[in-house]
N, C-alpha and C. Protein backbone atom coordinates (compact mmCIF):
# COMPACT_ATOMS: atom_id res chain seq x y z
N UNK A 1 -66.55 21.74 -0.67
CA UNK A 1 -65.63 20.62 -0.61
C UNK A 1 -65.32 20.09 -2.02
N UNK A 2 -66.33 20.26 -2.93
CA UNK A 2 -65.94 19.71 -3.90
C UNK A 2 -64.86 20.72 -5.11
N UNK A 3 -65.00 22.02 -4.53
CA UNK A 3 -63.97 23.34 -5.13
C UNK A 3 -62.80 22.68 -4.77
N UNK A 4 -62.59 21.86 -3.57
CA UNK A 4 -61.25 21.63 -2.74
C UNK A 4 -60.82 20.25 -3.74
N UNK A 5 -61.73 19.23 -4.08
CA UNK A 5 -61.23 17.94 -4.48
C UNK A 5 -61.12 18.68 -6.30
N UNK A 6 -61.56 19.22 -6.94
CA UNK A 6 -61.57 19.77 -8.43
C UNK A 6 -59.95 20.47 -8.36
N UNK A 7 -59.68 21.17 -7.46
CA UNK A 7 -58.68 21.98 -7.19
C UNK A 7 -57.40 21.14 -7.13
N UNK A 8 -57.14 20.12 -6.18
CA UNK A 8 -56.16 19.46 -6.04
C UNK A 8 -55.82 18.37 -7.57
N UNK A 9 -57.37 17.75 -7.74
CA UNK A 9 -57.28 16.79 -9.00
C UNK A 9 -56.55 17.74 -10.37
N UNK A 10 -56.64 19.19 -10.33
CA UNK A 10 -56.05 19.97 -11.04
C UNK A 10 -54.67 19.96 -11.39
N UNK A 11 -54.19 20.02 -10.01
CA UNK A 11 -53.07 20.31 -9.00
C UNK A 11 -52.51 19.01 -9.76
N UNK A 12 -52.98 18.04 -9.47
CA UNK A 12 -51.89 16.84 -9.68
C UNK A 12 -51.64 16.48 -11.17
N UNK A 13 -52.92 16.96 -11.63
CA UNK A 13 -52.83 16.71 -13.54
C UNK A 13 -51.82 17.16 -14.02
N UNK A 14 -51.61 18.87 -13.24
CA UNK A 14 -50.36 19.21 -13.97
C UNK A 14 -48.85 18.81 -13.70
N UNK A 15 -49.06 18.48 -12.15
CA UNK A 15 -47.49 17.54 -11.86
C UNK A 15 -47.31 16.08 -12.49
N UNK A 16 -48.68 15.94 -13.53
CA UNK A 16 -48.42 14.34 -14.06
C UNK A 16 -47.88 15.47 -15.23
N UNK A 17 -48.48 15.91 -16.04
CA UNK A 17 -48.50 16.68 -17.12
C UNK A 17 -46.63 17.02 -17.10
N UNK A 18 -46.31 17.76 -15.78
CA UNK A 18 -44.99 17.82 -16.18
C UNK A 18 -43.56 16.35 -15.86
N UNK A 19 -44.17 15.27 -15.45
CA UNK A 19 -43.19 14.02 -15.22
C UNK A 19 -43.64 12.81 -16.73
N UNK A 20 -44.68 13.14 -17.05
CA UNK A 20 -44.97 12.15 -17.85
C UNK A 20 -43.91 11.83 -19.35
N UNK A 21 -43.82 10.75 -19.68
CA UNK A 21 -42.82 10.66 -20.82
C UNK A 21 -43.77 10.16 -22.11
N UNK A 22 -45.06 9.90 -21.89
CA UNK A 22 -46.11 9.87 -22.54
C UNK A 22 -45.97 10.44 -24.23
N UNK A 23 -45.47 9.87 -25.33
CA UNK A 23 -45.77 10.69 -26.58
C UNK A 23 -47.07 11.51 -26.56
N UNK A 24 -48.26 11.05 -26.23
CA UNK A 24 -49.74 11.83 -26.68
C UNK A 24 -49.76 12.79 -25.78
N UNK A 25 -48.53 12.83 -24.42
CA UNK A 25 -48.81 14.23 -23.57
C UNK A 25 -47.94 14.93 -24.17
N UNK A 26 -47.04 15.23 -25.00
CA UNK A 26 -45.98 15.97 -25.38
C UNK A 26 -46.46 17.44 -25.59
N UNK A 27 -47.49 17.48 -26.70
CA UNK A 27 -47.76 18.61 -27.21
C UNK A 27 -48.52 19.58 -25.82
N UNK A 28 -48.75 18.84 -24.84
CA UNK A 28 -49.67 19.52 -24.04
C UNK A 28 -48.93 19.76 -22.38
N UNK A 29 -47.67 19.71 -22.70
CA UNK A 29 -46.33 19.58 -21.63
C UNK A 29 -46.65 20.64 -21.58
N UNK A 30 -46.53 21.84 -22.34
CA UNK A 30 -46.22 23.40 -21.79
C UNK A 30 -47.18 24.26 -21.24
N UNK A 31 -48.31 23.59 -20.96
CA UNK A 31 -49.48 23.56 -19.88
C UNK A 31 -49.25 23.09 -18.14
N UNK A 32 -48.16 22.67 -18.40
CA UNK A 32 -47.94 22.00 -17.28
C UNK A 32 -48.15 23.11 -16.11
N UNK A 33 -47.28 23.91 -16.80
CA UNK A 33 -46.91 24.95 -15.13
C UNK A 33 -48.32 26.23 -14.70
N UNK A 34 -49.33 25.92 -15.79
CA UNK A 34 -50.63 26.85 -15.86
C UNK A 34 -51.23 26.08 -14.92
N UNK A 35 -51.33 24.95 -15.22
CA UNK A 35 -52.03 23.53 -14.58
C UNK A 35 -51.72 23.43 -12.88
N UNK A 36 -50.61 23.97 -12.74
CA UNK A 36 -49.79 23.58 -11.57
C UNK A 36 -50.42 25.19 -10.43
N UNK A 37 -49.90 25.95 -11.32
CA UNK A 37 -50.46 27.43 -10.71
C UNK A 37 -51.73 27.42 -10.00
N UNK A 38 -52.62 27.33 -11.31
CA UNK A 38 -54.41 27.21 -10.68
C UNK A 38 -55.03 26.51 -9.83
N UNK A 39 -54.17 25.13 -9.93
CA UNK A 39 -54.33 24.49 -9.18
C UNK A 39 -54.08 25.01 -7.49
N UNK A 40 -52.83 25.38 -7.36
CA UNK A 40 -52.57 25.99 -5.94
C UNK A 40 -52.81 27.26 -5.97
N UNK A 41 -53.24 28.49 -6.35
CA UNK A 41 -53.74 29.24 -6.42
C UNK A 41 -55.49 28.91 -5.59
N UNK A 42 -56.10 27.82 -6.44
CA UNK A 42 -57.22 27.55 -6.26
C UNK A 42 -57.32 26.97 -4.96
N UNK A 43 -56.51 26.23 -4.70
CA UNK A 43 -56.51 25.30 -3.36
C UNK A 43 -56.34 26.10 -2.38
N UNK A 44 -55.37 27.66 -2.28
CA UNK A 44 -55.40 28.62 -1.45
C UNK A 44 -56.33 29.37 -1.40
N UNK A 45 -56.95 29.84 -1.95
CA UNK A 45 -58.28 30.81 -2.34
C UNK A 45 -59.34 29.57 -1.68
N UNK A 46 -59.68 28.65 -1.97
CA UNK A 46 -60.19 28.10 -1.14
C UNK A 46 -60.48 27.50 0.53
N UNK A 47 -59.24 27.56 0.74
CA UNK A 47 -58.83 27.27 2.29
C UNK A 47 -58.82 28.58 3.17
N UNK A 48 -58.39 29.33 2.26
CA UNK A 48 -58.95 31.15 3.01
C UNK A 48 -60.39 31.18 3.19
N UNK A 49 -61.20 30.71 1.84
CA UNK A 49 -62.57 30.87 2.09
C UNK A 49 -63.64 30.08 3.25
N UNK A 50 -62.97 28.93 2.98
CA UNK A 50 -63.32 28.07 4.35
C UNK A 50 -63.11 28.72 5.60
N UNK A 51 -61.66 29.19 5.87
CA UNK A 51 -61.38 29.66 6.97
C UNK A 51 -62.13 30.51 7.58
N UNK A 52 -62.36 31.34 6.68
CA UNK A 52 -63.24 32.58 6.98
C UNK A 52 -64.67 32.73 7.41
N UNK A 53 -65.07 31.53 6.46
CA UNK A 53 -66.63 31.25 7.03
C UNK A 53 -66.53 30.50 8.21
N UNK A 54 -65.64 29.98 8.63
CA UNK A 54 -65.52 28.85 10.04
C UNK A 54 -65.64 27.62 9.11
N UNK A 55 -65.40 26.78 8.70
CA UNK A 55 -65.53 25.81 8.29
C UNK A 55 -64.41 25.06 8.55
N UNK A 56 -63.45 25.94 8.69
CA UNK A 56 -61.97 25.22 8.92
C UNK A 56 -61.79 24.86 10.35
């Protein structure tokens, strides 16, 4: 469960990462869409794994 909450908190860093108008996020904008990937990548790879063991 906690792969699932690390995963999403990922997930959303990078959808702040890409809306933010933030000067100190600028340099670290073009992370955004890596941020965004792993994140749901991770969140799927996880929900398969649950599934699979029965947990889901």
């Amino acid at each position: 469960m906690f792969g699932l909450i690390l995963a999403l908190g990922i997930l959303i860093f990078g959808f702040f990462l890409e809306t933010t108008k933030t000067p100190g996020f600028e340099s670290s904008k073009k992370f955004a869409w890596m941020f965004i990937a792993i994140g749901v990548l991770t969140v799927i790879g996880k929900l398969v794994i649950m599934y699979q063991k029965g947990e889901l």
